[in-house]
C-alpha atoms as a PDB file:
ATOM      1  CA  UNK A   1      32.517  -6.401  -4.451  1.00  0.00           C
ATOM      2  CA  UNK A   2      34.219  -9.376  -4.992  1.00  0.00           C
ATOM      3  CA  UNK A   3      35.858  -9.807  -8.494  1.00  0.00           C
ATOM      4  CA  UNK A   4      34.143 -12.704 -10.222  1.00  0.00           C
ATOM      5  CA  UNK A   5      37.317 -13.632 -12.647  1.00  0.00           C
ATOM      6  CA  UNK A   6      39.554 -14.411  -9.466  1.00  0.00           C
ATOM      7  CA  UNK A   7      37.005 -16.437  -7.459  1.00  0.00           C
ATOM      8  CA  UNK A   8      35.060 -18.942 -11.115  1.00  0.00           C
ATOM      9  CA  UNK A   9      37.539 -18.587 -13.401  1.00  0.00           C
ATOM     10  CA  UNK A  10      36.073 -21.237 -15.346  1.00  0.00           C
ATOM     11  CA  UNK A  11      32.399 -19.451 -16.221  1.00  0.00           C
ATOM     12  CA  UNK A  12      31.930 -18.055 -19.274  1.00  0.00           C
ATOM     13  CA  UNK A  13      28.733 -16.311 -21.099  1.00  0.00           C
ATOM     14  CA  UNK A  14      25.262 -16.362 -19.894  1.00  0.00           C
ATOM     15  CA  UNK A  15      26.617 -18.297 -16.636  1.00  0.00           C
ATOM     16  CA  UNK A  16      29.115 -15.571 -16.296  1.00  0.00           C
ATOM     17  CA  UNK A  17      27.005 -13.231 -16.224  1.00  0.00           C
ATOM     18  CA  UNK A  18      24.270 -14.713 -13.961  1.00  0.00           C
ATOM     19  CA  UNK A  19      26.449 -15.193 -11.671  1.00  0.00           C
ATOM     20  CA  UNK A  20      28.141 -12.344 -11.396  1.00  0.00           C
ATOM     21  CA  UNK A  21      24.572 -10.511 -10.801  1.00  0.00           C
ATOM     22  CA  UNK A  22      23.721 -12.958  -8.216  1.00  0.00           C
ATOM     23  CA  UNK A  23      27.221 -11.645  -5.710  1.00  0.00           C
ATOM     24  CA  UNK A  24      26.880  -8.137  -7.198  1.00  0.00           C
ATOM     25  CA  UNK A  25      25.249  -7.178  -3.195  1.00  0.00           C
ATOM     26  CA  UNK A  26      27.580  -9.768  -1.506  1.00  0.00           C
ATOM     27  CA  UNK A  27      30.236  -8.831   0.233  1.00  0.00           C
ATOM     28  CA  UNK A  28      33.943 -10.410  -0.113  1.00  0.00           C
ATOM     29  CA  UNK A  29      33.560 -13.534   2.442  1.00  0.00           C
ATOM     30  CA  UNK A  30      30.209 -14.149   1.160  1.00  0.00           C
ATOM     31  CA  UNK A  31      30.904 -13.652  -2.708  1.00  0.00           C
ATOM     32  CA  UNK A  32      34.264 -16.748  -1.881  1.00  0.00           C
ATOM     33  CA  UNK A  33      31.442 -18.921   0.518  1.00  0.00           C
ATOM     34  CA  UNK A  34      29.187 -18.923  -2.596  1.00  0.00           C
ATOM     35  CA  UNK A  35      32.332 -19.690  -5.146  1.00  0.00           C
ATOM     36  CA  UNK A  36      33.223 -22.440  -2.605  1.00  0.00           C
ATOM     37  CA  UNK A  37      30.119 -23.907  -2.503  1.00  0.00           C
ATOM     38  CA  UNK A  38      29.101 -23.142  -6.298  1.00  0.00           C
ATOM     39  CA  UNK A  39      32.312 -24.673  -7.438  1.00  0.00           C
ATOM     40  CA  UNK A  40      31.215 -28.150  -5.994  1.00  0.00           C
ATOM     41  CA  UNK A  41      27.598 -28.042  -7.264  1.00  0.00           C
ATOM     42  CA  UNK A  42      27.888 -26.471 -11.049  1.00  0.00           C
ATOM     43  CA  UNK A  43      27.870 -29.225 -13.965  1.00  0.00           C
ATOM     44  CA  UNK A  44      30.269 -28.352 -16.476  1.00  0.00           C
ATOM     45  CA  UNK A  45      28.741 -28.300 -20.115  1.00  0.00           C
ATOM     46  CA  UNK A  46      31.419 -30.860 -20.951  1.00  0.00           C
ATOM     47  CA  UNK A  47      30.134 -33.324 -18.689  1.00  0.00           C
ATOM     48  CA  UNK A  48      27.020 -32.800 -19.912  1.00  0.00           C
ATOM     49  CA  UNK A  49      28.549 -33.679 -23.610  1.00  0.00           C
ATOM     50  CA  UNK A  50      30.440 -36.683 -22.618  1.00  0.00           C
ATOM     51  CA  UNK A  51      27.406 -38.237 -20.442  1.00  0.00           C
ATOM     52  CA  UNK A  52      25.199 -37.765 -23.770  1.00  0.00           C
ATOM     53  CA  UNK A  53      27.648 -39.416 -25.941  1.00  0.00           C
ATOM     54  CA  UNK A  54      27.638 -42.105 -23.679  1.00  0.00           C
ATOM     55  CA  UNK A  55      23.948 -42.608 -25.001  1.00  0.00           C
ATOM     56  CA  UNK A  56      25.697 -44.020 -28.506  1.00  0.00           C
ATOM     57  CA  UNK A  57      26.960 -46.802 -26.584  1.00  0.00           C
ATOM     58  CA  UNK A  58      23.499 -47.955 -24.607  1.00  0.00           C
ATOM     59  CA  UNK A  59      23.707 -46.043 -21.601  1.00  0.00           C
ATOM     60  CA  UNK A  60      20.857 -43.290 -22.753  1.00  0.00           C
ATOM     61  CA  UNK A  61      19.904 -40.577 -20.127  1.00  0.00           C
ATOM     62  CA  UNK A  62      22.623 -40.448 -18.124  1.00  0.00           C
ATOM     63  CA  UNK A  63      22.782 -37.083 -18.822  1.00  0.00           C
ATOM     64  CA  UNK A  64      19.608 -36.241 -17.413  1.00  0.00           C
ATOM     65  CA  UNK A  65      20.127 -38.208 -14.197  1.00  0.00           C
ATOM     66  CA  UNK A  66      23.250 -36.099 -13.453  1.00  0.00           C
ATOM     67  CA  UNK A  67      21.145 -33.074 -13.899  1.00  0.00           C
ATOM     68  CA  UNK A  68      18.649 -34.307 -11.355  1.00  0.00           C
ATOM     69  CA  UNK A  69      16.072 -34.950 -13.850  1.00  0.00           C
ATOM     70  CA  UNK A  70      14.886 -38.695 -12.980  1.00  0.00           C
ATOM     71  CA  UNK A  71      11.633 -38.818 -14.870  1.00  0.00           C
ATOM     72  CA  UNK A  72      13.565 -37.594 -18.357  1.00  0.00           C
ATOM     73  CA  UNK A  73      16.194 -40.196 -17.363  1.00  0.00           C
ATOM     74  CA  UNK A  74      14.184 -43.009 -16.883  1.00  0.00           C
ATOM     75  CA  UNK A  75      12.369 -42.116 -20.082  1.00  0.00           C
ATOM     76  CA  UNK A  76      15.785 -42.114 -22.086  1.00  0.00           C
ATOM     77  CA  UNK A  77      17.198 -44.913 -20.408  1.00  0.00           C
ATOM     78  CA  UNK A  78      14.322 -47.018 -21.635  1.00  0.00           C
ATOM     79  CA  UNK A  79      13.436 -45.545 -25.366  1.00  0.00           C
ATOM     80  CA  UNK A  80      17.085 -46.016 -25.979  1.00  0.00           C
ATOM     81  CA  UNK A  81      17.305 -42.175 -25.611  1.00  0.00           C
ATOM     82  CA  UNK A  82      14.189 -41.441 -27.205  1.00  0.00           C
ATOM     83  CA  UNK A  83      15.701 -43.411 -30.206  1.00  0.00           C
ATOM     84  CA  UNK A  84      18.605 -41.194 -30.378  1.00  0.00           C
ATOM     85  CA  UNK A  85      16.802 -38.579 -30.860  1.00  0.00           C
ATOM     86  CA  UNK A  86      16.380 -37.203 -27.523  1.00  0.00           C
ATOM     87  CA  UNK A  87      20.475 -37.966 -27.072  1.00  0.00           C
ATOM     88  CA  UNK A  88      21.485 -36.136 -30.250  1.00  0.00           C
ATOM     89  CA  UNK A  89      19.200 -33.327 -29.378  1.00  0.00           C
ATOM     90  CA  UNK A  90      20.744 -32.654 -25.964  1.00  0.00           C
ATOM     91  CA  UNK A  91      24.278 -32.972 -27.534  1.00  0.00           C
ATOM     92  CA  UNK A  92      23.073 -30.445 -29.214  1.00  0.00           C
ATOM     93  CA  UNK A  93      22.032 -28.160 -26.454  1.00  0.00           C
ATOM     94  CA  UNK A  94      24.237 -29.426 -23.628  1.00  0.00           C
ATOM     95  CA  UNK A  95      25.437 -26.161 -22.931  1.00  0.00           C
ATOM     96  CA  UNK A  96      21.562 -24.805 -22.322  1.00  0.00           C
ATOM     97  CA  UNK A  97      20.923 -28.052 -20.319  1.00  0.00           C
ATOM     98  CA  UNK A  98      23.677 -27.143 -17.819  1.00  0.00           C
ATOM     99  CA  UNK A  99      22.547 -23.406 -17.874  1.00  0.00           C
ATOM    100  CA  UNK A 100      20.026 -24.468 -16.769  1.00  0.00           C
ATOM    101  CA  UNK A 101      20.784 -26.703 -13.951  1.00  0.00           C
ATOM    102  CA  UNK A 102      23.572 -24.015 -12.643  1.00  0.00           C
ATOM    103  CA  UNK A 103      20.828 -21.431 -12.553  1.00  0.00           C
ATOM    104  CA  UNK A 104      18.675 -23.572  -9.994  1.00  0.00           C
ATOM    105  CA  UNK A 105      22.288 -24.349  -8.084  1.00  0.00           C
ATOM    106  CA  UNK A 106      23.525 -20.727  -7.859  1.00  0.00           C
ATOM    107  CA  UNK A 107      19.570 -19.557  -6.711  1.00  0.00           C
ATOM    108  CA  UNK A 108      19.658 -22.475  -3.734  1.00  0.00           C
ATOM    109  CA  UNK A 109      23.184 -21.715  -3.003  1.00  0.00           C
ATOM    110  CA  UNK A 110      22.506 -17.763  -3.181  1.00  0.00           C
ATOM    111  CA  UNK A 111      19.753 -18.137  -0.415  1.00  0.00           C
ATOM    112  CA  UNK A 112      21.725 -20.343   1.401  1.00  0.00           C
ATOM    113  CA  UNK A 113      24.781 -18.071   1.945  1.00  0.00           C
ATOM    114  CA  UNK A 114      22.688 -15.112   2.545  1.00  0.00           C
ATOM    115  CA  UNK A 115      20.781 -16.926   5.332  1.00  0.00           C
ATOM    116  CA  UNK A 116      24.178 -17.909   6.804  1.00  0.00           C
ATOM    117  CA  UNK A 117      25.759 -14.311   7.066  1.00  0.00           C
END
């Protein structure tokens, strides 16, 4: 089993430890193909900060494009992020927003590296 500090050094709680159950029945080259191709797909929470502060200056929803979610983006971009609202709320939970999104990334990428081997 690979060792999950050495290939995402970077994780850390609940994606940590999702992740680490997802290559717990991988084996070495297909625990670093995932980390590879994980590595290029994750969001960092930060990002996800920074894009929603971006909603104080008139860009609202950016955020939620870079998380794939168009309809939510659309919404914020014209309701001046819900208001501000909507953008204080998910500067609030940016780190459950990119939980999230990684969970749906490490699933496809998961499937994908299992189908490959």
């Amino acid at each position: 089993m690979a060792n999950i500090f050495e290939l995402m050094p970077m994780l850390q709680g609940d994606e940590l430890a999702y992740v680490q159950t997802i290559i717990k029945d991988m084996n070495d080259d297909q625990a670093r193909m995932f980390a590879n191709v994980y590595n290029v797909r994750r969001k960092d929470p930060q990002l996800v900060l920074l894009l929603a502060v971006l909603g104080f200056i008139g860009i609202g929803g950016v955020q939620r494009f870079v998380l794939g979610q168009i309809g939510m983006g659309l919404l914020y971009l014209l309701t001046g992020g819900l208001c501000l609202i909507g953008t204080i709320v998910d500067m609030v939970n940016h780190r459950r927003l990119a939980f999230e999104y990684n969970v749906v990334v490490a699933m496809e990428v998961s499937k994908i590296v299992k189908a490959s081997n």
